[in-house]
N, C-alpha and C. Protein backbone atom coordinates (compact mmCIF):
# COMPACT_ATOMS: atom_id res chain seq x y z
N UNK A 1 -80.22 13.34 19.05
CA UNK A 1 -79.35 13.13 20.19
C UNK A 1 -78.03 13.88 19.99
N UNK A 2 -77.61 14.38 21.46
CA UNK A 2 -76.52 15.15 20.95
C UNK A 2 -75.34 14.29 20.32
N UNK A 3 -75.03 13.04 20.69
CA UNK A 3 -74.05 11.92 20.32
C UNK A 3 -73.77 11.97 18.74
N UNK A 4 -75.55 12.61 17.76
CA UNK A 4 -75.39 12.04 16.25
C UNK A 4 -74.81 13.63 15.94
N UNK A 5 -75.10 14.46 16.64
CA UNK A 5 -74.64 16.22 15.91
C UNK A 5 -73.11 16.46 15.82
N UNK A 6 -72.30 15.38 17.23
CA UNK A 6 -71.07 15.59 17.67
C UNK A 6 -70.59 14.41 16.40
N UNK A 7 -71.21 13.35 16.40
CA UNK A 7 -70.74 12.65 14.76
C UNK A 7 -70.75 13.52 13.57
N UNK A 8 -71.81 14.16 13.26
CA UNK A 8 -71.70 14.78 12.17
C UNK A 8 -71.07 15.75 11.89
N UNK A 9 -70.59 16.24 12.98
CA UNK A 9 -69.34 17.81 13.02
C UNK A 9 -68.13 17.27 12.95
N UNK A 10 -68.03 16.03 13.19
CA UNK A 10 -66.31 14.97 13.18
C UNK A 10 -66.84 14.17 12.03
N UNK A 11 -67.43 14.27 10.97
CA UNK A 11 -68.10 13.77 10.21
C UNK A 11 -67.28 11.89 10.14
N UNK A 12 -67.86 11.71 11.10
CA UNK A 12 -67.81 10.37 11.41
C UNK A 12 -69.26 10.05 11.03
N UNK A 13 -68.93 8.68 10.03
CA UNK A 13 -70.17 8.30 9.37
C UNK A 13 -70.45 6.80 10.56
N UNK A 14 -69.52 6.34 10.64
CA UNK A 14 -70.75 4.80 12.00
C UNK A 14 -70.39 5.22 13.15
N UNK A 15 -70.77 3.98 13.90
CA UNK A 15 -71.27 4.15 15.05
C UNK A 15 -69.66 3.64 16.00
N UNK A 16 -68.64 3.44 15.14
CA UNK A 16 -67.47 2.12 15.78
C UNK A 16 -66.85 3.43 16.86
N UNK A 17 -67.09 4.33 17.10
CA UNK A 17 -65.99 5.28 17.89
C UNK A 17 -66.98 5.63 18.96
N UNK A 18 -68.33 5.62 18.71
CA UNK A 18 -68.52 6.23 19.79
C UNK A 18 -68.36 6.12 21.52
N UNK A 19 -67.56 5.38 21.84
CA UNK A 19 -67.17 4.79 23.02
C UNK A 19 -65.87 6.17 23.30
N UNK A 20 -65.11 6.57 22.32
CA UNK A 20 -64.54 7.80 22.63
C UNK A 20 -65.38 9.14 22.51
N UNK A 21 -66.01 9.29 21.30
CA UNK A 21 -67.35 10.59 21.43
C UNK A 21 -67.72 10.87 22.49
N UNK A 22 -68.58 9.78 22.73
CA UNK A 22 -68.94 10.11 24.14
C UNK A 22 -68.48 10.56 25.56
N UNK A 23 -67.09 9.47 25.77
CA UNK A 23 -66.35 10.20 26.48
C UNK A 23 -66.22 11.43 26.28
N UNK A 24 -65.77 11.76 25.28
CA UNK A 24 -65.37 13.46 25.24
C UNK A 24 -66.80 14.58 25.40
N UNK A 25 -67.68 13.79 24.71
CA UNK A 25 -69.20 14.78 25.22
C UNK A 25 -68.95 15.36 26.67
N UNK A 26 -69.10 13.59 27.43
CA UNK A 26 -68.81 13.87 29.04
C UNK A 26 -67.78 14.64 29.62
N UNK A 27 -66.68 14.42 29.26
CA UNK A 27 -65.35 15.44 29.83
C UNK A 27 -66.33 16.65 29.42
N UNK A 28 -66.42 17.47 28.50
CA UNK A 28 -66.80 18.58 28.07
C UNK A 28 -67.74 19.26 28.77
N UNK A 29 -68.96 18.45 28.99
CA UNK A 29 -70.18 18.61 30.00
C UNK A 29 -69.76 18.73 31.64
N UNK A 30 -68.69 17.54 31.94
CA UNK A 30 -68.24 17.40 33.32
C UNK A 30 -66.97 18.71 33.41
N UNK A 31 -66.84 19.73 32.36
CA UNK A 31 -65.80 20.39 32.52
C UNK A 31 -66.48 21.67 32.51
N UNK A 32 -67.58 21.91 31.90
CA UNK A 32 -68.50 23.09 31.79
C UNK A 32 -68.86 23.20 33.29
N UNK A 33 -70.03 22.02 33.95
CA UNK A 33 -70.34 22.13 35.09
C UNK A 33 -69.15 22.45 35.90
N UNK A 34 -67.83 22.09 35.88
CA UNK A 34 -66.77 22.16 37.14
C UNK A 34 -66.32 24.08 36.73
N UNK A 35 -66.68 24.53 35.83
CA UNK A 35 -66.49 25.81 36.16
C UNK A 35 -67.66 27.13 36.12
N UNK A 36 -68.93 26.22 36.69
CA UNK A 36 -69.92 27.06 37.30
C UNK A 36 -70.73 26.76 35.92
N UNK A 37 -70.93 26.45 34.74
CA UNK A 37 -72.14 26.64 34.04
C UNK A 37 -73.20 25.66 34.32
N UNK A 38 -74.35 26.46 34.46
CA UNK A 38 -75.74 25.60 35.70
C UNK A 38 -76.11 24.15 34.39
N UNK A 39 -76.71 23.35 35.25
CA UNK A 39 -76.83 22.30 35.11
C UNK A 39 -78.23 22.18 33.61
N UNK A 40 -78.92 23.11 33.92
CA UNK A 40 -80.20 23.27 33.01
C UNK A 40 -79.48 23.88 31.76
N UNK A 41 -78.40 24.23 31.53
CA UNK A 41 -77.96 24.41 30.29
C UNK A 41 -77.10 23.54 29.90
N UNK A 42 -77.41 21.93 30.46
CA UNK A 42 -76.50 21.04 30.32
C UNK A 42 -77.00 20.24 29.89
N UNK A 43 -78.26 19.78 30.22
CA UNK A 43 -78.87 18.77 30.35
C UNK A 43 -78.91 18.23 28.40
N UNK A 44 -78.36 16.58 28.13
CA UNK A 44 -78.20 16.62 26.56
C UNK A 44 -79.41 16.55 25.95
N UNK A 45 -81.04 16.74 26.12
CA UNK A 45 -82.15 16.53 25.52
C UNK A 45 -82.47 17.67 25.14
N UNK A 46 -82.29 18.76 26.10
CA UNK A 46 -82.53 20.30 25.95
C UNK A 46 -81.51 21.51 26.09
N UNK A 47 -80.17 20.83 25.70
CA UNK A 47 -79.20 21.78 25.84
C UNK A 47 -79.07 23.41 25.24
N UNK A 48 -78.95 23.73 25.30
CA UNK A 48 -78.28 25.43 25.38
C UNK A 48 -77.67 25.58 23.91
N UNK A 49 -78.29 26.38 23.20
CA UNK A 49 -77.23 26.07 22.13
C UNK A 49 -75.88 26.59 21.75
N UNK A 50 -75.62 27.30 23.05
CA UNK A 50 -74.03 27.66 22.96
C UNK A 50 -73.01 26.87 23.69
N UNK A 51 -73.78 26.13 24.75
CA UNK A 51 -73.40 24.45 25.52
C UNK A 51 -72.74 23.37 24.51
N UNK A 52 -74.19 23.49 23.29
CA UNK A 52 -74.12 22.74 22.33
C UNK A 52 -72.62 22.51 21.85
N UNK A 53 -73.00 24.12 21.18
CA UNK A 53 -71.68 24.61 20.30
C UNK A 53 -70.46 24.21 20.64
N UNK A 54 -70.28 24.40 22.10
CA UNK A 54 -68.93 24.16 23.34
C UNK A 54 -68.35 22.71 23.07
N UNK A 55 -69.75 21.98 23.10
CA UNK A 55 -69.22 20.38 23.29
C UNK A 55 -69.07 20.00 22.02
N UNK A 56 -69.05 20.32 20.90
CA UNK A 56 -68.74 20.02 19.79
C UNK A 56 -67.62 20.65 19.38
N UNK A 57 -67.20 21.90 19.76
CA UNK A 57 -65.76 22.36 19.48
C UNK A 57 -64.84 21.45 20.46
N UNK A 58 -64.99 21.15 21.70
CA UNK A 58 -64.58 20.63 22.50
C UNK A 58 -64.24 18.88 21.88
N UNK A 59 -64.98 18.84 21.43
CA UNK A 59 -64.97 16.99 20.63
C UNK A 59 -63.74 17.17 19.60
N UNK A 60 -64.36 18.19 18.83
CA UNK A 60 -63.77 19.00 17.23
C UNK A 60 -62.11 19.00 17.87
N UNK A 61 -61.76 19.31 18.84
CA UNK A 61 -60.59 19.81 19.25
C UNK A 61 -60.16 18.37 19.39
N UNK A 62 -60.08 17.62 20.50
CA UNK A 62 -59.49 16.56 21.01
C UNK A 62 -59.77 15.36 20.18
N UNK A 63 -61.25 14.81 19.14
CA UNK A 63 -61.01 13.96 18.99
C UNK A 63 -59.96 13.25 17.71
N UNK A 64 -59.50 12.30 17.62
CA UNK A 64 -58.66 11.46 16.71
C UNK A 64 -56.98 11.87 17.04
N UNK A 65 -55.94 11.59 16.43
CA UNK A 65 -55.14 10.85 16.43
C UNK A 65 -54.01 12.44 15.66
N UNK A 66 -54.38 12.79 14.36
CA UNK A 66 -53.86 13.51 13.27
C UNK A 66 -54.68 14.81 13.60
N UNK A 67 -54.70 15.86 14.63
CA UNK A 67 -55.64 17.28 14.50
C UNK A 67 -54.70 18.39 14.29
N UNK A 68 -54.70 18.66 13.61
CA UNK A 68 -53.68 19.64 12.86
C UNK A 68 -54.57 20.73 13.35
N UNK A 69 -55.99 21.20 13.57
CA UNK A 69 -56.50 22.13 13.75
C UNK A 69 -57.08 22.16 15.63
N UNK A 70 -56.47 20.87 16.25
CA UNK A 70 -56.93 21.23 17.35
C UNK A 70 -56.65 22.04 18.34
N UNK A 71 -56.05 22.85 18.29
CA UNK A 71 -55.49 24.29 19.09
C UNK A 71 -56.80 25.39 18.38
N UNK A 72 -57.16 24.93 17.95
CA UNK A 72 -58.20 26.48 17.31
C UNK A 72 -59.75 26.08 17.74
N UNK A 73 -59.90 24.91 17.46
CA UNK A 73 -61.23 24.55 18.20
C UNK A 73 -61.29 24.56 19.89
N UNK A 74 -59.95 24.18 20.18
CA UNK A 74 -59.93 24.29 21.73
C UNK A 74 -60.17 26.01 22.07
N UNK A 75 -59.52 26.63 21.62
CA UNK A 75 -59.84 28.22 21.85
C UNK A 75 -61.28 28.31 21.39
N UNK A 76 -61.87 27.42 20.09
CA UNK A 76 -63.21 28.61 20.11
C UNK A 76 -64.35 27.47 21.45
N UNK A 77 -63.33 26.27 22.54
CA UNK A 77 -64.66 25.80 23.17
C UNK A 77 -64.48 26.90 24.37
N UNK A 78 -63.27 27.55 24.82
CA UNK A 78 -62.94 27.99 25.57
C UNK A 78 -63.41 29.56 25.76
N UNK A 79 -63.58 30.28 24.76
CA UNK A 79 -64.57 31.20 23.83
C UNK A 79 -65.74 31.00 24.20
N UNK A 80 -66.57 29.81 23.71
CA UNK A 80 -67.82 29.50 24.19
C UNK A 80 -67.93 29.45 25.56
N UNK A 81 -67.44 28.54 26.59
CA UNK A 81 -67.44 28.84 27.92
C UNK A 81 -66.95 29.95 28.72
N UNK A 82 -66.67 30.63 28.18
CA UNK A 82 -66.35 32.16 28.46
C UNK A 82 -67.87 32.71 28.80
N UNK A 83 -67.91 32.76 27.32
CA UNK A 83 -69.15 33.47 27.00
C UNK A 83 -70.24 32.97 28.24
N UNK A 84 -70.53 31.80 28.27
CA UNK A 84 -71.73 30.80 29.17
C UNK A 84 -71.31 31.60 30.46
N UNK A 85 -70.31 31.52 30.59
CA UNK A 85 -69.80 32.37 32.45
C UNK A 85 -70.55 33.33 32.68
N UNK A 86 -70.25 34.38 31.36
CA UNK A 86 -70.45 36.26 31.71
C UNK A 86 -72.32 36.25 31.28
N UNK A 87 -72.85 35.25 30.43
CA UNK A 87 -74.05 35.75 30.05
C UNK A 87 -75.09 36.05 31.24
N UNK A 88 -75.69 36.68 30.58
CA UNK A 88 -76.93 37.28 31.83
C UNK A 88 -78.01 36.08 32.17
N UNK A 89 -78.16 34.83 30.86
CA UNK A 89 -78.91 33.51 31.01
C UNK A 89 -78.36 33.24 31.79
N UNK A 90 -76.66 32.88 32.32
CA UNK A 90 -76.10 32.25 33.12
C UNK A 90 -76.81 32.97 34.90
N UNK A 91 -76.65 34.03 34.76
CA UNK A 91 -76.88 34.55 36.22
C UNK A 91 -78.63 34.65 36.76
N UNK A 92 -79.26 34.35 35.24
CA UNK A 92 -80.75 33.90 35.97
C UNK A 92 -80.76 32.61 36.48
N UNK A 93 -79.90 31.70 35.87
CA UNK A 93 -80.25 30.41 36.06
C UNK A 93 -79.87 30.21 37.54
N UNK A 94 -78.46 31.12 37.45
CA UNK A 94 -77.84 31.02 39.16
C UNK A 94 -78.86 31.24 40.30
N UNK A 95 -79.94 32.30 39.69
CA UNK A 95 -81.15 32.86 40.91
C UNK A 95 -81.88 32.16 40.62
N UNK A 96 -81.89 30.87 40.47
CA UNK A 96 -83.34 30.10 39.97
C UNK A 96 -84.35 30.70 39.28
N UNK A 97 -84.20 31.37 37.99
CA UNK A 97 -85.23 32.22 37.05
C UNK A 97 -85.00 31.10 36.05
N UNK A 98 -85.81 31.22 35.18
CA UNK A 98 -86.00 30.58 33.94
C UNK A 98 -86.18 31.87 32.78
């Protein structure tokens, strides 16, 4: 599940936070879709693995309290959704190709 990959990159070992994780999965996902990346590279069972990547820098960036490094993960989710915009996967998916 994507919930345990986004734990293990915030190497959060239980389960007591994920009520914020998740939130932030969602912002991330609900922030990808609001600037055009198609829905089939969203979906969390079969995601994209540069989607992936996005929502975990995206977590990496914002989550906790003390992020001394979150200005650099925010650039590389912003990097990643870049990328998802210009790719050529992105503009098949737009023409309904697979």
């Amino acid at each position: 599940m994507l919930i345990d990959d986004v734990r293990v990159a915030l190497r959060v070992t239980s389960t007591m936070s994920d009520v914020e994780v998740q939130a932030l999965i969602d912002f991330a996902i609900e922030d990808m879709r609001r600037v055009g990346i198609r829905d089939e590279l969203l979906e969390p069972e079969s995601m994209d693995p540069m989607a992936r990547a996005a929502v975990i820098m995206f977590c990496k960036a914002n989550y906790g309290f003390d992020n001394s490094e979150g200005s650099t993960y925010q650039e590389r989710y912003k990097w990643c959704v870049l990328s998802m915009m210009n790719s050529s996967k992105s503009e098949a998916y737009a023409q309904g190709e697979t």
